[in-house]
Protein backbone atom coordinates (compact mmCIF):
# COMPACT_ATOMS: atom_id res chain seq x y z
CA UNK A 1 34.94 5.89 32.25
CA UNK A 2 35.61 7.86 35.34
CA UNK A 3 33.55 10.67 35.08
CA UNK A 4 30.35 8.34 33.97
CA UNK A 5 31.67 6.13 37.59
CA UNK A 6 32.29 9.50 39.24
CA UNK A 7 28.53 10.39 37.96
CA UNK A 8 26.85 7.25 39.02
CA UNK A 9 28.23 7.81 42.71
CA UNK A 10 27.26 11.11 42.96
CA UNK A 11 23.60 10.22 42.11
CA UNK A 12 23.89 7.04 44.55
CA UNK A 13 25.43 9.72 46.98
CA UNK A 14 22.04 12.00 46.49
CA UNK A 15 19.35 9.65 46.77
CA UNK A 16 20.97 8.08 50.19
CA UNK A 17 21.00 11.61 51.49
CA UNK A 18 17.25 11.88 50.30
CA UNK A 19 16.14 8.70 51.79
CA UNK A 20 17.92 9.66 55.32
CA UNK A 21 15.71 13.10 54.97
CA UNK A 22 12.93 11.56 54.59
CA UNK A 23 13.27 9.49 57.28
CA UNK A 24 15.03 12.16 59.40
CA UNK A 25 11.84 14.05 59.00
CA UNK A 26 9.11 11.25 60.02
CA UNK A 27 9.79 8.94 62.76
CA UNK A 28 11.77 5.44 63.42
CA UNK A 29 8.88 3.84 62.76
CA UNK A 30 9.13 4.00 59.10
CA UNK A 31 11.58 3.63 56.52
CA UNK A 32 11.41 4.73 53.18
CA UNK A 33 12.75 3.66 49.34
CA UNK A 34 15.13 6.08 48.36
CA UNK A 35 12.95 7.41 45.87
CA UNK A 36 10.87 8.34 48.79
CA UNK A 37 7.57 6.15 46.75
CA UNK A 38 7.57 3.35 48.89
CA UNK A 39 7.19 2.85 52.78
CA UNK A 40 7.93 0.30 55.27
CA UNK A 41 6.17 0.10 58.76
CA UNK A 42 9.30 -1.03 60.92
CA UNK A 43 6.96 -2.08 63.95
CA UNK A 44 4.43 -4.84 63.52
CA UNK A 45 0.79 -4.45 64.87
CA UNK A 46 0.53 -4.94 68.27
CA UNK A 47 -3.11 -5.70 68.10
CA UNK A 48 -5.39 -6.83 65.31
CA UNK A 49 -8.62 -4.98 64.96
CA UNK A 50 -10.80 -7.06 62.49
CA UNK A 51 -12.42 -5.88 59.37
CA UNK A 52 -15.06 -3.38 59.87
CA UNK A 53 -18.54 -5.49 59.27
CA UNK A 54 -20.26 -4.26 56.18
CA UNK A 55 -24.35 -3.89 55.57
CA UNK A 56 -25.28 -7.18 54.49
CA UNK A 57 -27.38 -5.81 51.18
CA UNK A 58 -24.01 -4.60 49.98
CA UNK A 59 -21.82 -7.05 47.21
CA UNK A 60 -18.05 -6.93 46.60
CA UNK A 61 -17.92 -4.98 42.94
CA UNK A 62 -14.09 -5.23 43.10
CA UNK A 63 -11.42 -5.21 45.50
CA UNK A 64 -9.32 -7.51 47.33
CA UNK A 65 -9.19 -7.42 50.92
CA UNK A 66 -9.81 -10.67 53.28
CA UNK A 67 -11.62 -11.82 55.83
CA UNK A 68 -8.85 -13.57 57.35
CA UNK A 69 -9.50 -12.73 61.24
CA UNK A 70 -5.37 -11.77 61.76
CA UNK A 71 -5.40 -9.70 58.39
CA UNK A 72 -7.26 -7.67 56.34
CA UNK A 73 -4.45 -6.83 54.53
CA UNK A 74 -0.70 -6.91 54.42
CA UNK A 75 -0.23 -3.47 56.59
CA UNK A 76 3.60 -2.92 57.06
CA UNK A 77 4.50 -2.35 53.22
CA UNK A 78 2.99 0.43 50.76
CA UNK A 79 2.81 3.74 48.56
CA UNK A 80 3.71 6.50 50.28
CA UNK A 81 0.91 9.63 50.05
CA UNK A 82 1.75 12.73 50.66
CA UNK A 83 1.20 16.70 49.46
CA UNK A 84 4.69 17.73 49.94
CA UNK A 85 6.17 21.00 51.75
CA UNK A 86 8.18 21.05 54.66
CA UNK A 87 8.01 17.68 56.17
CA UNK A 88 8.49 15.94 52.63
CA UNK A 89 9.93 16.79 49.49
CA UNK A 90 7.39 15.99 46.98
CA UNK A 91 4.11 15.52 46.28
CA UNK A 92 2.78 11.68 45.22
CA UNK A 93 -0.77 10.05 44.98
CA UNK A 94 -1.68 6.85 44.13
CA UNK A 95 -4.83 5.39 42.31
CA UNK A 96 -5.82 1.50 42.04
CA UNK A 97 -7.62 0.80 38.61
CA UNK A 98 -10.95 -1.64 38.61
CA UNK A 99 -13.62 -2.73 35.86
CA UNK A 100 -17.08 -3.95 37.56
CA UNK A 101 -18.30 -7.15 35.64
CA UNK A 102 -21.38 -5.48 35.84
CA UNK A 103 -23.60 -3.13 36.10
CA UNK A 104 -23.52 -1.72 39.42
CA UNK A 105 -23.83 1.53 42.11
CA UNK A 106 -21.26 2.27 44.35
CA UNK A 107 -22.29 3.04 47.83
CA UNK A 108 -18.86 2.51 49.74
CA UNK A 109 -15.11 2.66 49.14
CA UNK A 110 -13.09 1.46 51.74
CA UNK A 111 -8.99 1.54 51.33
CA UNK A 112 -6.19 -0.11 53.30
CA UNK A 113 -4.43 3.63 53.36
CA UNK A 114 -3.32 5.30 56.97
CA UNK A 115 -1.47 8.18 58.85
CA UNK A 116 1.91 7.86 59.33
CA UNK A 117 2.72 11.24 60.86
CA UNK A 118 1.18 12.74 64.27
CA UNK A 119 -0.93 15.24 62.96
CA UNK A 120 -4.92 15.61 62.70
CA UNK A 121 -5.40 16.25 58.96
CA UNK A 122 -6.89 13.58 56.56
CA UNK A 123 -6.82 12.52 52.86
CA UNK A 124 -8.94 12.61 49.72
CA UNK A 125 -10.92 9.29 48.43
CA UNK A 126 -11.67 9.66 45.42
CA UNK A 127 -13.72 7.38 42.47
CA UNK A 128 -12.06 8.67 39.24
CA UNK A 129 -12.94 8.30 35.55
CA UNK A 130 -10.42 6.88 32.81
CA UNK A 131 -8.88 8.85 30.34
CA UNK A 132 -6.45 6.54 28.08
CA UNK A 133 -5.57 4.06 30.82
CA UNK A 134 -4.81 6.79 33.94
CA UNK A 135 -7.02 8.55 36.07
CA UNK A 136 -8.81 11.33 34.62
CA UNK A 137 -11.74 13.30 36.76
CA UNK A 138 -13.07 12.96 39.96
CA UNK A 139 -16.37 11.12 39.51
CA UNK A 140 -16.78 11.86 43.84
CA UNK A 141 -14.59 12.61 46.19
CA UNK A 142 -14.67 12.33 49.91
CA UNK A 143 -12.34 14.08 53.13
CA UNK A 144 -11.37 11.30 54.89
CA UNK A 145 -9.87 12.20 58.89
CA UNK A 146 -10.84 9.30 60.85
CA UNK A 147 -7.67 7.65 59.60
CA UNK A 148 -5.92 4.21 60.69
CA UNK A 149 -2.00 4.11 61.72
CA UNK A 150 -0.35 3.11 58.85
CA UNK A 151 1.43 -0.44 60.13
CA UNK A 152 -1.14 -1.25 62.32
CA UNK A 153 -3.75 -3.88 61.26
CA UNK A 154 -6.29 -3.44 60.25
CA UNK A 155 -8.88 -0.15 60.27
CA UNK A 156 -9.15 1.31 56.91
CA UNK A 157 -10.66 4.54 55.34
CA UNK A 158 -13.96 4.47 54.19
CA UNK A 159 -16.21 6.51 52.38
CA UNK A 160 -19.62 6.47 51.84
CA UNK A 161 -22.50 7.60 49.79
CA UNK A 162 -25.81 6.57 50.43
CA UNK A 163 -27.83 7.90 46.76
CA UNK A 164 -24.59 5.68 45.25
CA UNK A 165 -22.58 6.25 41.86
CA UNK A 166 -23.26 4.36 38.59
CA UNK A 167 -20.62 2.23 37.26
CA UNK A 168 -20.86 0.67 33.94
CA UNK A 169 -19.87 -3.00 33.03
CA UNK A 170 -16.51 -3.40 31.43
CA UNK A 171 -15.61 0.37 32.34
CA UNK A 172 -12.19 1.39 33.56
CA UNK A 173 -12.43 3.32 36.96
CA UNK A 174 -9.68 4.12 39.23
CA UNK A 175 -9.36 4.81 43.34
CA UNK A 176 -7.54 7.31 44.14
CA UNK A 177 -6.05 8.30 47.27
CA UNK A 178 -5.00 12.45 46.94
CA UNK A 179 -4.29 14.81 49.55
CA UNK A 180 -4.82 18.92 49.47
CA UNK A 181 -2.98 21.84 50.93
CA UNK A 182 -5.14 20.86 53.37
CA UNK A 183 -3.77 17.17 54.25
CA UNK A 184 -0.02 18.39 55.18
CA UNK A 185 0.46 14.67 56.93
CA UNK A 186 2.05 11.91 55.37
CA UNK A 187 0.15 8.97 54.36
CA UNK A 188 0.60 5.34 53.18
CA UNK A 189 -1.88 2.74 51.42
CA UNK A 190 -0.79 -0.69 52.18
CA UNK A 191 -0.25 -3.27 49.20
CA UNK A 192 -2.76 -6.47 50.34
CA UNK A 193 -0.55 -9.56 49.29
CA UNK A 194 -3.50 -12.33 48.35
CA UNK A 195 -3.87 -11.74 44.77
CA UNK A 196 0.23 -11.92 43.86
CA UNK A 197 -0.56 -10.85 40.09
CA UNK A 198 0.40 -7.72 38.80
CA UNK A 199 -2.66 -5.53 38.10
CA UNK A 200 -3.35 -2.05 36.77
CA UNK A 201 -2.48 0.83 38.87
CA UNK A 202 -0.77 4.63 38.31
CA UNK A 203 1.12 7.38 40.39
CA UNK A 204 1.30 10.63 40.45
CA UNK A 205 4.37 12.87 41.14
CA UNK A 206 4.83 16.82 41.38
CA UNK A 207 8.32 17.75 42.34
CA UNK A 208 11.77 17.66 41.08
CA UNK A 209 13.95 15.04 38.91
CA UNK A 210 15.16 13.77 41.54
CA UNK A 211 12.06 12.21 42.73
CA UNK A 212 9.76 12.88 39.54
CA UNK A 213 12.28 11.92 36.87
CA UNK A 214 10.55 13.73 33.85
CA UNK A 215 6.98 13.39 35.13
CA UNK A 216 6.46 15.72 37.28
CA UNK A 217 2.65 16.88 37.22
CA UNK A 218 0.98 14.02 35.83
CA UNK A 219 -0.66 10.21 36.42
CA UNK A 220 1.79 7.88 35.15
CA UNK A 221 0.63 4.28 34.76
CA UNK A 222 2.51 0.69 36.38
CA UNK A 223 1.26 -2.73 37.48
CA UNK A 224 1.85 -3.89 40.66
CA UNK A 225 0.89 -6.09 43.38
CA UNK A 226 -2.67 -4.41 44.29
CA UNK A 227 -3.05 -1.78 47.13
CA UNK A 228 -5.97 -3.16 49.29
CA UNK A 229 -9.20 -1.47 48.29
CA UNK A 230 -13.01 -2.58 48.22
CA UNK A 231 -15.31 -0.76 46.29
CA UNK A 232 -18.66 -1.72 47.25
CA UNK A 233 -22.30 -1.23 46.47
CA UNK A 234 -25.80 -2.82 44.82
């Protein structure tokens, strides 16, 4: 009994120290879970900028954000995003799954998902396939640098593409926000709080047990409270 106590403290002991690192190595402005997958903004917006105004000819094909004029989503709470190395210890992505009702061509993907360090680099938006209920391939992908703060409401990353992707009716797709060796910045995507169901959505993780648990390297599937995302189009 006291070596499985002595064991259980030890691990409690190791993911404290992880969470302080984490934090150690952002700023106060954050705090993390200790499994480093989760992020709190610990300083509320001081301004709200409203929801960017979309073309008119373009409909909703999924998503959830509002058009509340205080918030577009809920910004202070989210995934964290990040591609590891020296300012965090692992790598994780996140990817919000959506099935169009119909037919459709997506023009636009806008997602609730901001910098939370004090660099210039960006992340990757992404419209992915489905392969057996996780993200497979990258159907397009975009470089996204004009970034929001992550805790501040309300900007959000968009991406667009005028020729527009197909999307097929009762289909599986998934949003993914990614980063490369070339987005060293850490990242957050803010949950959006008015849809309170759990819905579809996967992670992915490439480090050690101790933040990966035994799935390091690959898209593991949850449901959750949604991240905010629109995917939009015609």
């Amino acid at each position: 009994m006291s070596k499985r106590i002595a064991f259980a403290l030890s691990c409690l002991a190791l993911l404290t120290l992880a969470s302080f690192g984490l934090k150690a190595g952002n700023t106060n402005n954050f705090t993390f879970s200790p499994d480093g997958r989760t992020v709190w903004a610990t300083h509320s917006s001081s301004h709200i900028t409203p929801a960017p105004a979309y073309d008119a000819g373009l409909k909703t094909i999924a998503g959830n954000l509002s058009r509340y004029p205080n918030a577009t989503y809920f910004s202070i709470w989210g995934n964290t995003i990040a591609q590891g190395g020296a300012n965090f210890p692992f790598q994780t992505w996140v990817a919000v799954a959506f099935t169009p009702a119909a037919d459709a061509t997506v023009t636009k993907i806008a997602v609730s998902a901001g910098r939370q360090g004090s660099g210039h680099s960006g992340y990757e938006l992404s419209l992915y396939n489905d392969a057996g209920g996780v993200p497979g391939t990258p159907i397009v992908t975009a470089h996204i640098s004009k970034l929001p703060v992550y805790g501040q409401c309300c900007d959000l990353g968009i991406a667009s593409d005028p020729a527009g992707i197909p999307v097929t009716a009762g289909t599986q797709y998934w949003v993914v926000v990614s980063t490369t060796p070339d987005d060293p910045d850490i990242y957050a995507w803010a949950f959006n709080s008015t849809d309170m169901r759990a819905h579809p959505a996967a992670s992915w993780c490439l480090g050690s047990q101790t933040y990966c648990g035994n799935n390091s390297g690959k898209w593991v599937a949850f449901s959750y409270v949604q991240l905010g995302f629109a995917v939009l189009g015609h």
